[in-house]
N, C-alpha and C. Protein backbone atom coordinates (compact mmCIF):
# COMPACT_ATOMS: atom_id res chain seq x y z
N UNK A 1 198.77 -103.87 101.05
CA UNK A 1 198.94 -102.55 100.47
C UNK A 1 200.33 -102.37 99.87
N UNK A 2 201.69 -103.02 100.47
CA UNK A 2 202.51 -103.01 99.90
C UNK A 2 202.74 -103.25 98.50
N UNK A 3 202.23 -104.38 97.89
CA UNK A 3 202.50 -105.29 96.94
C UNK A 3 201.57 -104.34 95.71
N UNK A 4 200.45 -103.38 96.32
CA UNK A 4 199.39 -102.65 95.81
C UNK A 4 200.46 -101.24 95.10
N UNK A 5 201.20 -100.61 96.18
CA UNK A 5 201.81 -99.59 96.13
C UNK A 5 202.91 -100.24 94.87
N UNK A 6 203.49 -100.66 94.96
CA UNK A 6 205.01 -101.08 94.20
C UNK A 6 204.20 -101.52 92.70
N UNK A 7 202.90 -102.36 92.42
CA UNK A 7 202.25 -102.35 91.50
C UNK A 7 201.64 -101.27 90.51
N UNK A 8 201.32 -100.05 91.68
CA UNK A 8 200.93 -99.02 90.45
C UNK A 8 202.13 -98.35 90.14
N UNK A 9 202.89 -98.02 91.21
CA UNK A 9 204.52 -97.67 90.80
C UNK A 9 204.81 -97.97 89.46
N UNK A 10 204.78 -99.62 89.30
CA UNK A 10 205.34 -99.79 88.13
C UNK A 10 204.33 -100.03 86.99
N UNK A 11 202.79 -99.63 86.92
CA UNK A 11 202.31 -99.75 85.83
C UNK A 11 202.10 -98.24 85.52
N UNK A 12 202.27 -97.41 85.91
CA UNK A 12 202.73 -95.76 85.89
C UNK A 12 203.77 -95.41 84.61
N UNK A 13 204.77 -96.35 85.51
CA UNK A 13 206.55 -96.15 84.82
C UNK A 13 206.05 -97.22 83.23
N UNK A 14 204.91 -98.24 83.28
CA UNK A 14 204.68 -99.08 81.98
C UNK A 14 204.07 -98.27 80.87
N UNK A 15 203.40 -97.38 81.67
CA UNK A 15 201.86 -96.42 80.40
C UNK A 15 202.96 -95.57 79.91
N UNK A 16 204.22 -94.73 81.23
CA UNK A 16 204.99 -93.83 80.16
C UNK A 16 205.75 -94.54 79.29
N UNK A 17 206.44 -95.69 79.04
CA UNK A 17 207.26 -96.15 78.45
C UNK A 17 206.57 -97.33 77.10
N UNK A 18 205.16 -97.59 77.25
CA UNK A 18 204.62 -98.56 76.65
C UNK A 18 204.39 -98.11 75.18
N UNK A 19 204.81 -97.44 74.61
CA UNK A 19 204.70 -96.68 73.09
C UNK A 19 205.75 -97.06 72.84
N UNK A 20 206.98 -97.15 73.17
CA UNK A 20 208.30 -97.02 73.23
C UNK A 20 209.03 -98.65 72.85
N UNK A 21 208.49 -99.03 74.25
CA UNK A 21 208.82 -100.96 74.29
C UNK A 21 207.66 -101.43 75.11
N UNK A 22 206.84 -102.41 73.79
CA UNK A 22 207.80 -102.93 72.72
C UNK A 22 207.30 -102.47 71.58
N UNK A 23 206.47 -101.34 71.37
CA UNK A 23 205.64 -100.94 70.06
C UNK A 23 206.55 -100.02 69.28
N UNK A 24 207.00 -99.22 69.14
CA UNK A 24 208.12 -99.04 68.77
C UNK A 24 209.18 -99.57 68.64
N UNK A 25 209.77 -100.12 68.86
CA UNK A 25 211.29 -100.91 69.03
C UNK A 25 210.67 -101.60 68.00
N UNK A 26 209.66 -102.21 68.49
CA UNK A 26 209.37 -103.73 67.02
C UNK A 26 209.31 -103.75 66.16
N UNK A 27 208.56 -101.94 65.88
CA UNK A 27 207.78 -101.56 64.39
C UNK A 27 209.24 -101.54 63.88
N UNK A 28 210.15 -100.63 64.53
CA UNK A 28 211.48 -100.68 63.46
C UNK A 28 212.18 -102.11 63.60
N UNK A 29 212.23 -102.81 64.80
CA UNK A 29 213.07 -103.75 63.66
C UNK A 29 212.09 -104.87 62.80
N UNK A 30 210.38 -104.87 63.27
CA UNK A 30 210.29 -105.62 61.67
C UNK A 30 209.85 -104.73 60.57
N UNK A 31 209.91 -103.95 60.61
CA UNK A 31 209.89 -102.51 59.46
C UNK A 31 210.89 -102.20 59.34
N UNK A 32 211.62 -102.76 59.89
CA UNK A 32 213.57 -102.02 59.13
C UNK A 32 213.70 -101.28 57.84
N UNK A 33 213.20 -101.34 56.84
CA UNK A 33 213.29 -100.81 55.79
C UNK A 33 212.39 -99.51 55.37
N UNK A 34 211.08 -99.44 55.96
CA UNK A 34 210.13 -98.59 56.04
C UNK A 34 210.87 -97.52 56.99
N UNK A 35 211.21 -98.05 58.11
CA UNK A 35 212.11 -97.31 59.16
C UNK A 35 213.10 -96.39 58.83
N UNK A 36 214.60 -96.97 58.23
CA UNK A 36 215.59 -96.25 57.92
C UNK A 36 214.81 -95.24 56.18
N UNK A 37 213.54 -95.25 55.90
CA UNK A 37 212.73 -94.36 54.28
C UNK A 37 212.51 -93.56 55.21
N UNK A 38 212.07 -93.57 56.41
CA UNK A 38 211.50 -92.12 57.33
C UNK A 38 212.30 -91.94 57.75
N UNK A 39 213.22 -92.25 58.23
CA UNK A 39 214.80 -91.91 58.73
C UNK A 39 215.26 -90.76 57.70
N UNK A 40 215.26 -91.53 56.46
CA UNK A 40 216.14 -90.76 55.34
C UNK A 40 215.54 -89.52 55.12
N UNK A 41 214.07 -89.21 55.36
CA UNK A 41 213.62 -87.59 54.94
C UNK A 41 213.94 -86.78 55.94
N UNK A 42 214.42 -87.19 56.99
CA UNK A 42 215.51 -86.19 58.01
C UNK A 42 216.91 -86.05 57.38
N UNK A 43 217.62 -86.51 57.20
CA UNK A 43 218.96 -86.91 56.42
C UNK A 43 219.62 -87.08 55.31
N UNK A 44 218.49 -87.66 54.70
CA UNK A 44 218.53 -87.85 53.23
C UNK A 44 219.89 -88.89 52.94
N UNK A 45 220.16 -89.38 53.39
CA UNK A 45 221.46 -90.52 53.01
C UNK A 45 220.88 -92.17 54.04
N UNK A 46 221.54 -93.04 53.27
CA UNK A 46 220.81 -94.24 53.68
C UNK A 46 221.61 -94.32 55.07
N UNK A 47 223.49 -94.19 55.01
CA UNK A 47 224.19 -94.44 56.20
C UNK A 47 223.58 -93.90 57.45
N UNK A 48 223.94 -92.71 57.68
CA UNK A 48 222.99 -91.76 58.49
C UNK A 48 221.67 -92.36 58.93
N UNK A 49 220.88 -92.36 58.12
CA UNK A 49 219.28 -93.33 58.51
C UNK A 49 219.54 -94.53 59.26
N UNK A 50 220.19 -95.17 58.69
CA UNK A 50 220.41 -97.05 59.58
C UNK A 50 220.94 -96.40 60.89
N UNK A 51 221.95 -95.59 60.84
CA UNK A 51 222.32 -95.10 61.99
C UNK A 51 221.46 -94.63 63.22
N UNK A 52 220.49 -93.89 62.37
CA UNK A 52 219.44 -92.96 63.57
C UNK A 52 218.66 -94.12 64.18
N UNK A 53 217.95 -95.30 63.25
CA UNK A 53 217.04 -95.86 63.37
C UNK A 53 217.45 -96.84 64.60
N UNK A 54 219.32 -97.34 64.52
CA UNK A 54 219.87 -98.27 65.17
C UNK A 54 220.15 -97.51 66.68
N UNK A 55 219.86 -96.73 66.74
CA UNK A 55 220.10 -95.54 67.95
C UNK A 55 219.34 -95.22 68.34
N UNK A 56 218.18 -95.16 67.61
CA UNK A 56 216.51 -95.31 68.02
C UNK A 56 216.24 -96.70 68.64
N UNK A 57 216.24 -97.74 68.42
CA UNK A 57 215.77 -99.09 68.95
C UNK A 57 216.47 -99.12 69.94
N UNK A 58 218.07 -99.12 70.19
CA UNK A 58 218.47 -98.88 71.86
C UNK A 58 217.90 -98.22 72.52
N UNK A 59 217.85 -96.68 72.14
CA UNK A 59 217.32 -95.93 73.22
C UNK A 59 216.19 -96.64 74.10
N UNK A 60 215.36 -97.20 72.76
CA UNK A 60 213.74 -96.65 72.66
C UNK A 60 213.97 -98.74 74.01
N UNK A 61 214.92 -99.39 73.58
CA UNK A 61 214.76 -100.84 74.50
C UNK A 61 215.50 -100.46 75.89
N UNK A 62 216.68 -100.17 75.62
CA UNK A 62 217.73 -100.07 76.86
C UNK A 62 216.95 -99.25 77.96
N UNK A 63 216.71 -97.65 77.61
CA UNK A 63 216.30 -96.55 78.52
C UNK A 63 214.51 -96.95 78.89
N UNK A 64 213.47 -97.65 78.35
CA UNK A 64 212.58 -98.14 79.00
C UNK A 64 213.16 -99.34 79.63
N UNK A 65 213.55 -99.91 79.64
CA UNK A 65 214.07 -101.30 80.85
C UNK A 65 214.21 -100.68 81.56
N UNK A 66 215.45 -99.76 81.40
CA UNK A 66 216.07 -99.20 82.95
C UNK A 66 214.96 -98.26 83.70
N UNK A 67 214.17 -97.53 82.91
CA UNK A 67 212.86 -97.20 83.61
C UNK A 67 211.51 -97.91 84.47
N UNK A 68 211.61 -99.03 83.64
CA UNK A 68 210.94 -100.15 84.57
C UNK A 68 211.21 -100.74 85.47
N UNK A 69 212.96 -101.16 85.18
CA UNK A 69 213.45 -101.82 86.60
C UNK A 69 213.80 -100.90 87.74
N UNK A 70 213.88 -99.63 87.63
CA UNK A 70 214.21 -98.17 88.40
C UNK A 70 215.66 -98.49 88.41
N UNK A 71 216.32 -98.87 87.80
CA UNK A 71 218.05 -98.69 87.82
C UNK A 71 218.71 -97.94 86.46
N UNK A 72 219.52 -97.32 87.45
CA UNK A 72 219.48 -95.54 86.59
C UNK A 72 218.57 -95.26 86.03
N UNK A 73 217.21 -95.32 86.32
CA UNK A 73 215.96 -94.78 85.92
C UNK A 73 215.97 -93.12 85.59
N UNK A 74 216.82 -92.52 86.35
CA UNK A 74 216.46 -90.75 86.24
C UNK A 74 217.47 -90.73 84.59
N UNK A 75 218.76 -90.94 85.00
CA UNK A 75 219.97 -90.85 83.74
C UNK A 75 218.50 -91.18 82.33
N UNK A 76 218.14 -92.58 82.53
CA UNK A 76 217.38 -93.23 81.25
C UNK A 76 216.60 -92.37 80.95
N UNK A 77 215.61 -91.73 81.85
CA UNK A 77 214.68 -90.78 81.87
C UNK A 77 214.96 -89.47 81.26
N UNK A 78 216.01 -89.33 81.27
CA UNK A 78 216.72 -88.06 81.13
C UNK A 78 216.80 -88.60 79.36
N UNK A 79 217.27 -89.05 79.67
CA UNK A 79 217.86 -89.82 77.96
C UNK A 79 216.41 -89.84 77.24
N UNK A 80 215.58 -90.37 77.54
CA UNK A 80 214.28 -90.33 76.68
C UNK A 80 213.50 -89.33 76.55
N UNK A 81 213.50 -88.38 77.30
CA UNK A 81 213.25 -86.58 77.30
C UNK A 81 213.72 -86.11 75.90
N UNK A 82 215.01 -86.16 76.11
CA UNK A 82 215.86 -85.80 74.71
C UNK A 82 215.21 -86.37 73.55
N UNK A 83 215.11 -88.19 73.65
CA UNK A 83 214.94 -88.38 72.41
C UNK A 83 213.43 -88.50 72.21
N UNK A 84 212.43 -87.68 73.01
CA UNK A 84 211.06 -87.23 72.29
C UNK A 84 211.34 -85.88 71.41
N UNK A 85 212.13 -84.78 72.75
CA UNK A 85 212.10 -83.83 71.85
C UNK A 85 213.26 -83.61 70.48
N UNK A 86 213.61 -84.40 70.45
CA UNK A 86 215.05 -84.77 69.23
C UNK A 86 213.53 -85.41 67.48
N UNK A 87 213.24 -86.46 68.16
CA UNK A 87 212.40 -86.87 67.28
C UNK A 87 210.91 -86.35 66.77
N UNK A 88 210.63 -85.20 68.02
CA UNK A 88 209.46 -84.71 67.69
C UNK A 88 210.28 -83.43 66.97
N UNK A 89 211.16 -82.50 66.92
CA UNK A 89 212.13 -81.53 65.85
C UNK A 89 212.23 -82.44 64.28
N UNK A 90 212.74 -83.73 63.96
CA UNK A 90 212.86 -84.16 63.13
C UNK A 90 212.00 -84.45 62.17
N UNK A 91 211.05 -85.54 62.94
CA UNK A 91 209.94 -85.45 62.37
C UNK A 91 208.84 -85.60 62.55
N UNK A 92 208.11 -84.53 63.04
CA UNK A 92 206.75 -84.19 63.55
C UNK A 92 206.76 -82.62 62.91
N UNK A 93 207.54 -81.85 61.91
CA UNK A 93 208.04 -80.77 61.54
C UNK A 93 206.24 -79.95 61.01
N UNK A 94 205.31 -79.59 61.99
CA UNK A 94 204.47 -79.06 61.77
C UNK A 94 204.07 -77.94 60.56
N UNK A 95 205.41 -77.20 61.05
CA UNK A 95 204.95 -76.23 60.14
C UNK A 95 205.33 -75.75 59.13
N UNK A 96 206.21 -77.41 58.59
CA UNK A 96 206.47 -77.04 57.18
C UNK A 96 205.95 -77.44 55.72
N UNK A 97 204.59 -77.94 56.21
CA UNK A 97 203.36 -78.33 54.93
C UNK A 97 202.58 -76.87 54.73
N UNK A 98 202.84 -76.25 55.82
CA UNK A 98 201.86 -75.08 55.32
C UNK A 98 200.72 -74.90 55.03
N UNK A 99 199.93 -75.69 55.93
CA UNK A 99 198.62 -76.20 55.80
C UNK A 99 197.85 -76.06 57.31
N UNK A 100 198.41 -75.46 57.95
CA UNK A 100 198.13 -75.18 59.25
C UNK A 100 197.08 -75.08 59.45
N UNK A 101 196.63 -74.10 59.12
CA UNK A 101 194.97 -73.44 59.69
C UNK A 101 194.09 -74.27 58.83
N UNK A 102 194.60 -74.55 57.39
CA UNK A 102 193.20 -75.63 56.78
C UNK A 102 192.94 -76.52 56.59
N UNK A 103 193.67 -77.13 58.70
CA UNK A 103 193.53 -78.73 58.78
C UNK A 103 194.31 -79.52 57.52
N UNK A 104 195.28 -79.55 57.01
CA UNK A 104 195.96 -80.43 56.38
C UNK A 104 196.93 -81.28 57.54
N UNK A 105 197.84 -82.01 57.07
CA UNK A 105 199.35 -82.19 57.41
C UNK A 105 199.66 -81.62 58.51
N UNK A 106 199.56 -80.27 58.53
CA UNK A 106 200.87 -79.86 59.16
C UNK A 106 199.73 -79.78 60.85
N UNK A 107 198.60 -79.47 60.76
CA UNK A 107 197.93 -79.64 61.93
C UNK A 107 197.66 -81.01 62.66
N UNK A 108 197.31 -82.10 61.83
CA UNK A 108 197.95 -83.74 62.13
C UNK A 108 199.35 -83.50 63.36
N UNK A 109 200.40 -83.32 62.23
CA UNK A 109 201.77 -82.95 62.80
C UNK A 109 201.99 -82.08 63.80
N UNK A 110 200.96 -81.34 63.97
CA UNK A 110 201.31 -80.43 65.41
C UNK A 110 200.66 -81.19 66.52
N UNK A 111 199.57 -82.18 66.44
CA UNK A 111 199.45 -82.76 67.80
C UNK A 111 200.18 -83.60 68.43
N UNK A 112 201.05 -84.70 66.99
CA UNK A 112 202.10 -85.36 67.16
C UNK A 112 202.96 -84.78 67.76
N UNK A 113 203.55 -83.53 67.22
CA UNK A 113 204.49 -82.77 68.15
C UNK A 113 204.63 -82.58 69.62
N UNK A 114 203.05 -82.31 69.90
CA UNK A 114 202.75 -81.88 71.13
C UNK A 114 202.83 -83.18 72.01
N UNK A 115 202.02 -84.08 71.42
CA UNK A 115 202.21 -85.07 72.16
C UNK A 115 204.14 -85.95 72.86
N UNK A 116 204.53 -85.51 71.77
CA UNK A 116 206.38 -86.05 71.65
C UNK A 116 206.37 -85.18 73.33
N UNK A 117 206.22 -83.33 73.09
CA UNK A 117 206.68 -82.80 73.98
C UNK A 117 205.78 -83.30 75.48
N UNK A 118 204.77 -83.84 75.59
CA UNK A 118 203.92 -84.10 76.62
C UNK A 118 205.13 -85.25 77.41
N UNK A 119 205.37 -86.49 76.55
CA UNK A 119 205.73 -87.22 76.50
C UNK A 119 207.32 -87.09 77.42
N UNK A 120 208.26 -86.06 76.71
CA UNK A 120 209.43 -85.76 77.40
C UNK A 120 209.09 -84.94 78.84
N UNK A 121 207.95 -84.25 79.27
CA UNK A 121 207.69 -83.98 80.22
C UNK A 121 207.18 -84.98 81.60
N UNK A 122 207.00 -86.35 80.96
CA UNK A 122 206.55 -87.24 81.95
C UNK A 122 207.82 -87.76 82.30
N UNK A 123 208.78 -87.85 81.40
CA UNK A 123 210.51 -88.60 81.61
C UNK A 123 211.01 -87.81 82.96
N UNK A 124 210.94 -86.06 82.41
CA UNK A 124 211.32 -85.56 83.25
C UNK A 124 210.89 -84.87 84.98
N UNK A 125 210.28 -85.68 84.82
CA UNK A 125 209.14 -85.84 85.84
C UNK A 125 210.05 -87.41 86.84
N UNK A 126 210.36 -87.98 86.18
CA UNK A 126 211.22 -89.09 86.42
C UNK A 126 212.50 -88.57 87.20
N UNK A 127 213.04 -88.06 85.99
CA UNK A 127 214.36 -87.17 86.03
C UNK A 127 214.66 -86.47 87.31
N UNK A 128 214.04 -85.36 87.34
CA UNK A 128 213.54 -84.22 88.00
C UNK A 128 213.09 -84.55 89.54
N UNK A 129 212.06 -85.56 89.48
CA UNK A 129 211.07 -85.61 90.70
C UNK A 129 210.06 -83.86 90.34
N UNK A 130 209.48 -83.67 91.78
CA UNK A 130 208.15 -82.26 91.63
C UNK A 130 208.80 -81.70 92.21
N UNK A 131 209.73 -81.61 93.14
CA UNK A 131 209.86 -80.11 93.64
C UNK A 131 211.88 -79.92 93.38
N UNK A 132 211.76 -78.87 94.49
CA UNK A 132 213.40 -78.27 94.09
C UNK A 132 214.60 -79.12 94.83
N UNK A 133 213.83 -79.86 95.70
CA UNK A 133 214.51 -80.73 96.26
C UNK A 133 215.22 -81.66 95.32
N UNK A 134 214.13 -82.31 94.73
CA UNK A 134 214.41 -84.13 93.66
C UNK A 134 215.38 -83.27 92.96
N UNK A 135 215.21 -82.26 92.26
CA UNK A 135 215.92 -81.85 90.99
C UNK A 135 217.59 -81.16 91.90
N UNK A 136 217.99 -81.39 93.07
CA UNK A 136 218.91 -80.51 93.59
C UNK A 136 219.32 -81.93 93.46
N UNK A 137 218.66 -83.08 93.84
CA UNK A 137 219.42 -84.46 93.86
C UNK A 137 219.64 -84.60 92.88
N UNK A 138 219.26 -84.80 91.77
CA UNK A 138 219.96 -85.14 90.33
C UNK A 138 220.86 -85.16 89.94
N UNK A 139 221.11 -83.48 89.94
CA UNK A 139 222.12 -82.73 89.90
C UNK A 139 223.09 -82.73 90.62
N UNK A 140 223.08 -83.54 92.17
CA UNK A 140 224.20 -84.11 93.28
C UNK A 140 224.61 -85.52 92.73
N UNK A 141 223.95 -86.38 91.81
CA UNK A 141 224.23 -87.58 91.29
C UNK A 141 222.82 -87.94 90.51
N UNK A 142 223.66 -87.70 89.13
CA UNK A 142 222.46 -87.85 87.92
C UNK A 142 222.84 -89.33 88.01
N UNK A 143 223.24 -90.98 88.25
CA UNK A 143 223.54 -91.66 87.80
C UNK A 143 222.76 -92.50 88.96
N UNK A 144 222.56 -91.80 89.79
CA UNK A 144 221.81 -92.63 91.11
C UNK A 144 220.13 -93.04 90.49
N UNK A 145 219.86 -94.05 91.18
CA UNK A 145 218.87 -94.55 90.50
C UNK A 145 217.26 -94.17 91.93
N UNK A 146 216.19 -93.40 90.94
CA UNK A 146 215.37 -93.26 92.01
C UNK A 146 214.66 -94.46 92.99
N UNK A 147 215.07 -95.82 93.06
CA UNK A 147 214.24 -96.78 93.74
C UNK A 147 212.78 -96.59 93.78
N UNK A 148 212.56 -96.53 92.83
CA UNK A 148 211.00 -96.21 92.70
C UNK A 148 209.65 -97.48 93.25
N UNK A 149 210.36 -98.75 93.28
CA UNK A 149 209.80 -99.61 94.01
C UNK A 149 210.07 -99.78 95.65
N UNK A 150 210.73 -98.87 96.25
CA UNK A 150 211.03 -99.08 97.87
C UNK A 150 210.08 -98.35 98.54
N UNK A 151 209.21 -98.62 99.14
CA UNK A 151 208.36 -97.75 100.33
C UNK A 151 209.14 -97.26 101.07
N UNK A 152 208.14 -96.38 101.92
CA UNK A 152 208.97 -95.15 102.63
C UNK A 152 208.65 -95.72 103.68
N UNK A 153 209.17 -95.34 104.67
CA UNK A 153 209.41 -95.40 105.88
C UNK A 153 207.95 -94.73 106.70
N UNK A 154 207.17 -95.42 108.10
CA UNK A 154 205.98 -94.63 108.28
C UNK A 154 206.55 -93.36 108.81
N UNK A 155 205.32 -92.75 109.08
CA UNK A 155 205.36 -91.04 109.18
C UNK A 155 206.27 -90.67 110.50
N UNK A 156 206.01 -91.18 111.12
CA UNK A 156 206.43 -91.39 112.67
C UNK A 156 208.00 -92.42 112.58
N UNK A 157 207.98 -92.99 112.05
CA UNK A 157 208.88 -94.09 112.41
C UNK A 157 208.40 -95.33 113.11
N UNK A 158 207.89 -95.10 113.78
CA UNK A 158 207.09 -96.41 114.38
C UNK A 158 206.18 -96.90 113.54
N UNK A 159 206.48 -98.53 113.26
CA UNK A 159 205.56 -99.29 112.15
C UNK A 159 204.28 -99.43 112.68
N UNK A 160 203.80 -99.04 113.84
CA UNK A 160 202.41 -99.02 113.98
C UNK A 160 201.65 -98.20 113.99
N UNK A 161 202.38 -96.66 113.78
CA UNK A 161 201.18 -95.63 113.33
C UNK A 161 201.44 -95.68 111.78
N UNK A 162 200.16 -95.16 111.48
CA UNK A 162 200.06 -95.19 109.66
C UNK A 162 199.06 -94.12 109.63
């Protein structure tokens, strides 16, 4: 059961991060050029774009590792919250085709949106933990890493009740 527990642990922490790395990360760097053209209709300048896109592939490699390996997992977590809802503001911009209600564009773009925000809610779920407790720890040391692969201790303390 051990080896069972620490397994879904980490194919949990894989489904939130598996859009990210390596499907993302890859598309931009072997789309580099397609990449920093959607970059640029946020920005409109090429510098700026290489910039976002090169700040995008860290995030999107560095902060899923550290989510998988659970070291500084909450900080990373925290970090990828931001950059759903950073990138779902930029560009997932629903409601500026104006096509809302007659299924064009901009309704496409609002599930994308939603989904970005679904997305930063599972990080912070990371982040956070569920109750007022996890989130009082954070906030006592955002840099501590949740050990998300360590079992707990039995209920009792004694390893023979379960």
């Amino acid at each position: 059961m051990t080896s069972l527990s620490v397994g879904i642990a980490f194919f949990v922490r894989l489904l939130l991060v598996l859009l990210f790395l390596p499907f993302s990360a890859l598309d931009k760097i072997l789309n580099f050029r397609g990449a920093v053209g959607q970059a640029k209709q946020a920005v409109h300048a090429t510098a700026p774009a290489v910039g976002l896109i090169l700040i995008g592939v860290c995030v999107e490699i560095g902060m899923s590792a550290c989510i998988l390996a659970g070291t500084f997992d909450r900080a990373a977590a925290f970090v990828m919250a931001g950059y759903c809802g950073v990138t779902a503001l930029l560009w997932k911009q629903f409601w500026k085709p104006g096509d809302f209600w007659s299924g064009g564009k901009g309704r496409e773009l609002f599930w994308d949106f939603l989904k970005n925000f679904a997305l930063a809610g599972g990080f912070l779920l990371i982040t956070f933990g569920t109750g007022a407790g996890t989130v009082q720890d954070f906030f006592a040391d955002p840099l501590a890493s949740s050990h998300p692969y360590r079992l707990a201790p039995p209920p009792s303390g004694n390893p023979a009740v379960r």
